[in-house]
N, C-alpha and C. Protein backbone atom coordinates (compact mmCIF):
# COMPACT_ATOMS: atom_id res chain seq x y z
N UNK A 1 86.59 114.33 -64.71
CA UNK A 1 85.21 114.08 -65.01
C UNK A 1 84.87 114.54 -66.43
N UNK A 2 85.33 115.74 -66.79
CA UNK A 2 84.74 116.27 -68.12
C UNK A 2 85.73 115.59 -69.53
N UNK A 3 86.65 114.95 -68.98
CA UNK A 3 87.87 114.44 -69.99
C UNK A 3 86.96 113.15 -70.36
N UNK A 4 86.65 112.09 -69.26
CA UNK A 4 85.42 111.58 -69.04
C UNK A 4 84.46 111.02 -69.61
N UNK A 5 83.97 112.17 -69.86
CA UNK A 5 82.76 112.84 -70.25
C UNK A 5 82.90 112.96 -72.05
N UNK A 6 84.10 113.54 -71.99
CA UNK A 6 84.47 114.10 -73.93
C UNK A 6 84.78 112.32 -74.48
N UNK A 7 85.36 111.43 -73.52
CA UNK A 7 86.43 110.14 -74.33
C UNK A 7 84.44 109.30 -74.37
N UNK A 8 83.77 109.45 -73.65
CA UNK A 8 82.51 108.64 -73.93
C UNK A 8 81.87 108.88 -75.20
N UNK A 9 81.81 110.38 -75.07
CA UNK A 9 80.86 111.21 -76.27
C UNK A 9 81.30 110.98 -77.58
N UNK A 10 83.00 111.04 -77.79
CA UNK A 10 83.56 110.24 -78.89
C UNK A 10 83.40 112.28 -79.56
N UNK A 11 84.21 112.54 -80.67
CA UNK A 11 84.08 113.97 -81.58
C UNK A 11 83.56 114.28 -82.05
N UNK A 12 82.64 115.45 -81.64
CA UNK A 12 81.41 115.91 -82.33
C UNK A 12 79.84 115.55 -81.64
N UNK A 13 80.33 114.89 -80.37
CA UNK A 13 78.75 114.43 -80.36
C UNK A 13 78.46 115.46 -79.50
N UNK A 14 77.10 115.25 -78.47
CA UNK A 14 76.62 116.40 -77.64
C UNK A 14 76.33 115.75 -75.64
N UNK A 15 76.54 116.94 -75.60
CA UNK A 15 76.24 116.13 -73.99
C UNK A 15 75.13 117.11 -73.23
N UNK A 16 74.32 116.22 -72.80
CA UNK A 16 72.54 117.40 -72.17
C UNK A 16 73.18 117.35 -70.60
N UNK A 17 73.43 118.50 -70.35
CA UNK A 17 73.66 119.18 -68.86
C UNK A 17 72.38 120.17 -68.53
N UNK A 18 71.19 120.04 -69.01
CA UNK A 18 70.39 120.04 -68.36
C UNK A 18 70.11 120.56 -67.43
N UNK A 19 70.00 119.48 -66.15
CA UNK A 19 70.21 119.07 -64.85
C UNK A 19 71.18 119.16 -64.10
N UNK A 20 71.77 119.00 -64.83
CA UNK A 20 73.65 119.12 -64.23
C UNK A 20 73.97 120.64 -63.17
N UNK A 21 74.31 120.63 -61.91
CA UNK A 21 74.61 121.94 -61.70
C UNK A 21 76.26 122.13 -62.07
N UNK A 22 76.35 121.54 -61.92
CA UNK A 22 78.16 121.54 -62.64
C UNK A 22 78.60 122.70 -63.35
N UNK A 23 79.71 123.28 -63.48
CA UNK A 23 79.90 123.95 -64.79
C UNK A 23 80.65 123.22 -65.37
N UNK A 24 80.54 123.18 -66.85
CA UNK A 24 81.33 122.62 -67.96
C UNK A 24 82.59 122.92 -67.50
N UNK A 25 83.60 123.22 -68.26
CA UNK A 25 85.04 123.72 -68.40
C UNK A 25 84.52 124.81 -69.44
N UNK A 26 85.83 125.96 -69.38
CA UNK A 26 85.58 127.23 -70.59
C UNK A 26 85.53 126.85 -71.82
N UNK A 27 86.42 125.81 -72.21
CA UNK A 27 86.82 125.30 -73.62
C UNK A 27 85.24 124.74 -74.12
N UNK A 28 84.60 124.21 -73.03
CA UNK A 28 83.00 123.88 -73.76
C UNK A 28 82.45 124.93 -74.26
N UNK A 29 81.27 124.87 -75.31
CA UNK A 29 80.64 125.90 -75.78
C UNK A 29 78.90 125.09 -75.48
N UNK A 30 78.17 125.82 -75.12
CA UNK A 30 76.64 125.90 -75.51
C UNK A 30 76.43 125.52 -76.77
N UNK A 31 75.88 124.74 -77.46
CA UNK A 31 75.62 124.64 -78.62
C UNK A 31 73.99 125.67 -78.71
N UNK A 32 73.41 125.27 -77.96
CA UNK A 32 71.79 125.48 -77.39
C UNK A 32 71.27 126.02 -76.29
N UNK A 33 70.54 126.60 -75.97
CA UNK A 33 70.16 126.77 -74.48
C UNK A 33 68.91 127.20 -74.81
N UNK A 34 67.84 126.07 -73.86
CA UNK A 34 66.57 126.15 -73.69
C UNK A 34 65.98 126.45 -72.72
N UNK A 35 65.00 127.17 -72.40
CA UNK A 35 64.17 128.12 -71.27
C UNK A 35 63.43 126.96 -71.00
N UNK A 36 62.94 126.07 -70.00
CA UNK A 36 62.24 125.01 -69.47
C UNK A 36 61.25 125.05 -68.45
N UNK A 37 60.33 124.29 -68.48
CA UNK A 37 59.06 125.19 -67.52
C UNK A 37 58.89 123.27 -66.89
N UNK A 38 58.87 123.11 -65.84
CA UNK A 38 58.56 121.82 -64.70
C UNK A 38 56.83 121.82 -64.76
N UNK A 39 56.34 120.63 -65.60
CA UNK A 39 55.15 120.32 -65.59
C UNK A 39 54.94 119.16 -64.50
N UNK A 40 53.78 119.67 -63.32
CA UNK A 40 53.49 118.51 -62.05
C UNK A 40 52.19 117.98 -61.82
N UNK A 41 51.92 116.82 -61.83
CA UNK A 41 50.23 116.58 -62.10
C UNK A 41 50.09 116.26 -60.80
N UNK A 42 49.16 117.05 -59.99
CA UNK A 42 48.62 116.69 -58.69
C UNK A 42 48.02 115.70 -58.39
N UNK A 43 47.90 114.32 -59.49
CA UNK A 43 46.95 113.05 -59.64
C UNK A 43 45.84 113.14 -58.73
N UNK A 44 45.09 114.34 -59.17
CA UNK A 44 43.68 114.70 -58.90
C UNK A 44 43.08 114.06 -60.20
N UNK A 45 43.15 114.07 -61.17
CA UNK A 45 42.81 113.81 -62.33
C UNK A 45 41.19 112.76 -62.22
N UNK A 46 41.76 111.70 -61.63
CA UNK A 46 40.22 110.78 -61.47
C UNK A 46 39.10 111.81 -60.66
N UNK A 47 39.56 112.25 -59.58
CA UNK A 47 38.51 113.12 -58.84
C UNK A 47 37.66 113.90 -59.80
N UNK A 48 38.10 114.82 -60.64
CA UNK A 48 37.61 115.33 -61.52
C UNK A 48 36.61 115.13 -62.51
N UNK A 49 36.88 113.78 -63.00
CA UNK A 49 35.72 112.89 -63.74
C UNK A 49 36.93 112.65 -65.22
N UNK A 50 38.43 112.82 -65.31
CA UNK A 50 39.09 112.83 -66.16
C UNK A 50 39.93 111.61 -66.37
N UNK A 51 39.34 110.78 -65.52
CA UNK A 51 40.50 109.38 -65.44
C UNK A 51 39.97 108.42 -65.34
């Protein structure tokens, strides 16, 4: 899967695991790692007088 994964991406590019529960392989590195917060709109919105 991750061999895969590297022959799609082609050298040098990046891959968003995100979502992914997977672990990479060791040989991967993090380039980045972002703290992420799940925004959910209760589509109340019209009730309100906002829609």
């Amino acid at each position: 899967m991750w061999a895969d994964l590297a022959r799609l991406l082609g050298p040098g590019e990046l891959a968003d695991l995100f979502s992914s529960p997977a672990t990479p392989p060791p040989d991967w590195e993090p380039v980045f790692e972002l703290a992420g917060r799940q925004m959910i709109w209760p589509g109340t919105a019209a009730r309100r007088g906002l829609g």
